[in-house]
C-alpha atoms as a PDB file:
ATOM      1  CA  UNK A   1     -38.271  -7.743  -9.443  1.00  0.00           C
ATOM      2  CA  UNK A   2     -36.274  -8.404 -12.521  1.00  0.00           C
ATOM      3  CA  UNK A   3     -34.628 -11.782 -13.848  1.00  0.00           C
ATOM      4  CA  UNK A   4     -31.302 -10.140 -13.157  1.00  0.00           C
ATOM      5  CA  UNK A   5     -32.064  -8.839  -9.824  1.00  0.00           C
ATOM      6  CA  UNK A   6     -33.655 -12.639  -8.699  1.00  0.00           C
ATOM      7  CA  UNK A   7     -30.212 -13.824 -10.125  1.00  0.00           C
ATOM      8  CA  UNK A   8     -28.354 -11.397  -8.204  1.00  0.00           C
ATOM      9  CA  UNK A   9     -30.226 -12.094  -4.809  1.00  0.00           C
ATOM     10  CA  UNK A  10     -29.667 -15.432  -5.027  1.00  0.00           C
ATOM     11  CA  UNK A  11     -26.032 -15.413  -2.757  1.00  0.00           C
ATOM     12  CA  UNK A  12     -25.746 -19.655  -2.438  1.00  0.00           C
ATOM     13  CA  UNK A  13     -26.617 -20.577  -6.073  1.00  0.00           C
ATOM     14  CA  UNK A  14     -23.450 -19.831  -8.506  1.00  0.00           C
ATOM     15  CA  UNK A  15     -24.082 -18.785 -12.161  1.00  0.00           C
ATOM     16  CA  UNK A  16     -22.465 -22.114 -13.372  1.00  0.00           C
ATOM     17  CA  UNK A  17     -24.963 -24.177 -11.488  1.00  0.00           C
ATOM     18  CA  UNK A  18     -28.360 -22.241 -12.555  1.00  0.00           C
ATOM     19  CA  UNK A  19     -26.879 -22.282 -15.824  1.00  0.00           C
ATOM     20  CA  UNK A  20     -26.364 -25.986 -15.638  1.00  0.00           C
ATOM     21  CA  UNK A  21     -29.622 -26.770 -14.016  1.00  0.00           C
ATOM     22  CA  UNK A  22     -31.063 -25.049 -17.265  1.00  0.00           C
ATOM     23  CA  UNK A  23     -28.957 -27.004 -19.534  1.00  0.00           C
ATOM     24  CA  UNK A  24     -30.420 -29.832 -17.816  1.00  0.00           C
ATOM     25  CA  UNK A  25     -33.845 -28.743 -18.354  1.00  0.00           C
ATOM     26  CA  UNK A  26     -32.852 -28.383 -22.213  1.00  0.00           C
ATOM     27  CA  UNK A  27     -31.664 -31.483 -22.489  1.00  0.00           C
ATOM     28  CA  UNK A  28     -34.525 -33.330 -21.328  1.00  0.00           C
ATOM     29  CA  UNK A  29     -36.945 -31.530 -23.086  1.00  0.00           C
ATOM     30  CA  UNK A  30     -34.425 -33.161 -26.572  1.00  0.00           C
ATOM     31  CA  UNK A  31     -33.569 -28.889 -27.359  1.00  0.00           C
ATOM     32  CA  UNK A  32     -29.558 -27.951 -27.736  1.00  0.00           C
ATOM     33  CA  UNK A  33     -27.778 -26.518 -25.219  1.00  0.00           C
ATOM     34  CA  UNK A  34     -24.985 -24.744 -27.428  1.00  0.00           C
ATOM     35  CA  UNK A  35     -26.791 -21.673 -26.743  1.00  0.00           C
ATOM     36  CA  UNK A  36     -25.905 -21.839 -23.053  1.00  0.00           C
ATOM     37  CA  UNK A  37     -22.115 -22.924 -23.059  1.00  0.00           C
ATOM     38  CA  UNK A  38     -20.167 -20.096 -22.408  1.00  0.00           C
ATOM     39  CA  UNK A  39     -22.345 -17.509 -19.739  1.00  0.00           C
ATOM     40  CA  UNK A  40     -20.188 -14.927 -17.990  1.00  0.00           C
ATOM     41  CA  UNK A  41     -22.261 -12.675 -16.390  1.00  0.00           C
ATOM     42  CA  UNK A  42     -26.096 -12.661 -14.952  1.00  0.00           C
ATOM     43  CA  UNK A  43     -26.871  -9.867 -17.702  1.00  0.00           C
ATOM     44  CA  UNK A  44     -25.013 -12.555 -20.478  1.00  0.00           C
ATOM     45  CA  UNK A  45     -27.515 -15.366 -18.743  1.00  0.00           C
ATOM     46  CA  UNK A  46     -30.487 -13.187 -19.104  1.00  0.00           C
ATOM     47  CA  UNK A  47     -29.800 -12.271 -22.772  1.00  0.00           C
ATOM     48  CA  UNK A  48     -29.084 -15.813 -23.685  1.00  0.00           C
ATOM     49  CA  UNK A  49     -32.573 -16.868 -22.379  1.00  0.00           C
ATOM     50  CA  UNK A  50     -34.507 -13.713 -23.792  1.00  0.00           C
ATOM     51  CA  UNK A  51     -32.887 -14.711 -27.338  1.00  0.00           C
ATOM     52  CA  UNK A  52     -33.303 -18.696 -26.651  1.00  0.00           C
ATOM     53  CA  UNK A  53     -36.986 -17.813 -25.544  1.00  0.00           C
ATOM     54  CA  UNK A  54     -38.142 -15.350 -27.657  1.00  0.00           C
ATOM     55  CA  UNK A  55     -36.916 -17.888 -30.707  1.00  0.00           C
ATOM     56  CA  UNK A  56     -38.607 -20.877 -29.424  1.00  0.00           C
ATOM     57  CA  UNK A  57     -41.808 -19.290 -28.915  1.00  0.00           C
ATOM     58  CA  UNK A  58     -41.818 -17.604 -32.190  1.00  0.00           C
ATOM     59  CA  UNK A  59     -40.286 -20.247 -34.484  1.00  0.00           C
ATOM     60  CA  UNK A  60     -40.598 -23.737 -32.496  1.00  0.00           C
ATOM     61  CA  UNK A  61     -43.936 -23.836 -30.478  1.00  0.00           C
ATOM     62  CA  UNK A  62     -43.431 -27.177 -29.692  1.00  0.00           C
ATOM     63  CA  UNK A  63     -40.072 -26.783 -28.080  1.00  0.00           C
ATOM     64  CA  UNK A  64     -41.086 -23.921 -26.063  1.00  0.00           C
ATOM     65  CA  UNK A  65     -43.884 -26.345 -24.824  1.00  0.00           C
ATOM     66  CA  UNK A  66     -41.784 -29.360 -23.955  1.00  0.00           C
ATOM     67  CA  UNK A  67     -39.178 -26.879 -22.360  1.00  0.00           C
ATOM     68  CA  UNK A  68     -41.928 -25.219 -19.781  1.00  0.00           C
ATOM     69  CA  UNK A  69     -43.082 -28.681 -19.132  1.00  0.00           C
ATOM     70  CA  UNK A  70     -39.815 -29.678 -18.218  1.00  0.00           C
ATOM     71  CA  UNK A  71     -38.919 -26.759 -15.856  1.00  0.00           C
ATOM     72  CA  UNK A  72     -42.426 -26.916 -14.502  1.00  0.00           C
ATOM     73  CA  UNK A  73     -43.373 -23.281 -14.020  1.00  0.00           C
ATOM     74  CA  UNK A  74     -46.879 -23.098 -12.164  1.00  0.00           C
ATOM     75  CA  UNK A  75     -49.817 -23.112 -14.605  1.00  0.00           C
ATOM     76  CA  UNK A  76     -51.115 -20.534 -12.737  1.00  0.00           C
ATOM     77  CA  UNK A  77     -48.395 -18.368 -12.847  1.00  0.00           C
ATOM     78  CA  UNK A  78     -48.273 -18.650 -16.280  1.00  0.00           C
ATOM     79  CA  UNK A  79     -51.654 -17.902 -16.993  1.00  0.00           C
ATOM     80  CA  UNK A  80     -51.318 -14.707 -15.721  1.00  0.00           C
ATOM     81  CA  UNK A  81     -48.944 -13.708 -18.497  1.00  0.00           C
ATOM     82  CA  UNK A  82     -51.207 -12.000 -21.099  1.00  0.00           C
ATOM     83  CA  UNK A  83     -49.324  -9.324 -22.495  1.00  0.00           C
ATOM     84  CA  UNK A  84     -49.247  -9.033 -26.431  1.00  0.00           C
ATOM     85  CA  UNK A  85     -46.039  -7.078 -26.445  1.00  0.00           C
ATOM     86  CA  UNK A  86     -43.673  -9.720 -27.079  1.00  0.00           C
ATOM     87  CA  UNK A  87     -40.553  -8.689 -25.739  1.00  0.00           C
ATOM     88  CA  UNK A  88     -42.372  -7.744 -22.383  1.00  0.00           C
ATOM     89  CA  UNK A  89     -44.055 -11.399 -22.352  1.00  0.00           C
ATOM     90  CA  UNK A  90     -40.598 -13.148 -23.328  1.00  0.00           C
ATOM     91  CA  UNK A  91     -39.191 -10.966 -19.723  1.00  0.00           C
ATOM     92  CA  UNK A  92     -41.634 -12.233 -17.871  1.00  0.00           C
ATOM     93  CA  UNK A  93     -40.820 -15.761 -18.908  1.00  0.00           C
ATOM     94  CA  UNK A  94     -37.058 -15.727 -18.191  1.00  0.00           C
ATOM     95  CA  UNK A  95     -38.336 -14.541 -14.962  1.00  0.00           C
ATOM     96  CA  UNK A  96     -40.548 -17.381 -14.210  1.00  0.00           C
ATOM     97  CA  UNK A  97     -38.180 -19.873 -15.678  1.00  0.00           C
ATOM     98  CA  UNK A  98     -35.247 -18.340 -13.753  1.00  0.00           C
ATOM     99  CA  UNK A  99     -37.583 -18.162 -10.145  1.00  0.00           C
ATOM    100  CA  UNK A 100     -38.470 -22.356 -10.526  1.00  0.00           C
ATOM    101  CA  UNK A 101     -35.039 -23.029 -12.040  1.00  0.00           C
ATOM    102  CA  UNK A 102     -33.633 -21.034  -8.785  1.00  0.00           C
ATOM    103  CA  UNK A 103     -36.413 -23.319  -6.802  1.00  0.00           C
ATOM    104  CA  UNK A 104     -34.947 -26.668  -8.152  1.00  0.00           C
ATOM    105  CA  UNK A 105     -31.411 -25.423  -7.037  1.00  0.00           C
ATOM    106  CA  UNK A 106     -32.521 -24.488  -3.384  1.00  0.00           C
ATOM    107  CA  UNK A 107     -34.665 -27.288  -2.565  1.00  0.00           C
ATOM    108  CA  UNK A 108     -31.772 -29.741  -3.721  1.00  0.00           C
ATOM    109  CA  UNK A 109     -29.553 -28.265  -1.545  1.00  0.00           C
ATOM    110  CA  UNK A 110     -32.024 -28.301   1.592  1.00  0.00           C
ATOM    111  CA  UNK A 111     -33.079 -31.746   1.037  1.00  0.00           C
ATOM    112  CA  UNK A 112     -30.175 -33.469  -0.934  1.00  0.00           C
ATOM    113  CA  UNK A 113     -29.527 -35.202  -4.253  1.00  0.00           C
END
């Protein structure tokens, strides 16, 4: 399954709230959100992220560690990630951050604020 397609699946979590809930996550882990202000689509999400990912990994290390802190993907799912090609390992990271961001959303909901 692809980010886009988990997005799309997803029928009682809007694109404004996973967007927010990321822009949450952002701004805890002290990284700017400007990236993330105007999404229109699922496909304009998952670019957004590739981009904001792919930068933060390359360029700010330290960011990209405080960020998957923050969102809390399973260590052991991201263990498994051990692909050298980096635009294939920067999918599968949208798609892990997008499945526990998706989590946060639906476990709210089921057991309130």
């Amino acid at each position: 399954m692809t980010g886009l397609e988990l997005i799309t699946t997803q029928s009682n979590i809007s694109l404004p709230e996973l967007t927010a809930q990321i822009q949450k996550d952002l701004n805890l882990s002290g990284i700017d959100t400007k990236h993330f202000d105007h999404v229109d689509s699922g496909e304009d999400l998952i670019e957004k992220l590739s981009n904001f990912i792919q930068d933060i990994l390359t360029y700010h290390p330290a960011d990209f560690d405080r960020f998957m802190y923050r969102v809390d993907v399973p260590e052991k799912d991201f263990s498994k990630l051990l692909s050298t090609d980096l635009q294939l390992l920067v999918e599968q990271i949208v798609y892990l951050v997008l499945k526990r961001e998706i989590q946060k959303i639906l476990f709210r909901k089921q057991f309130g604020q």
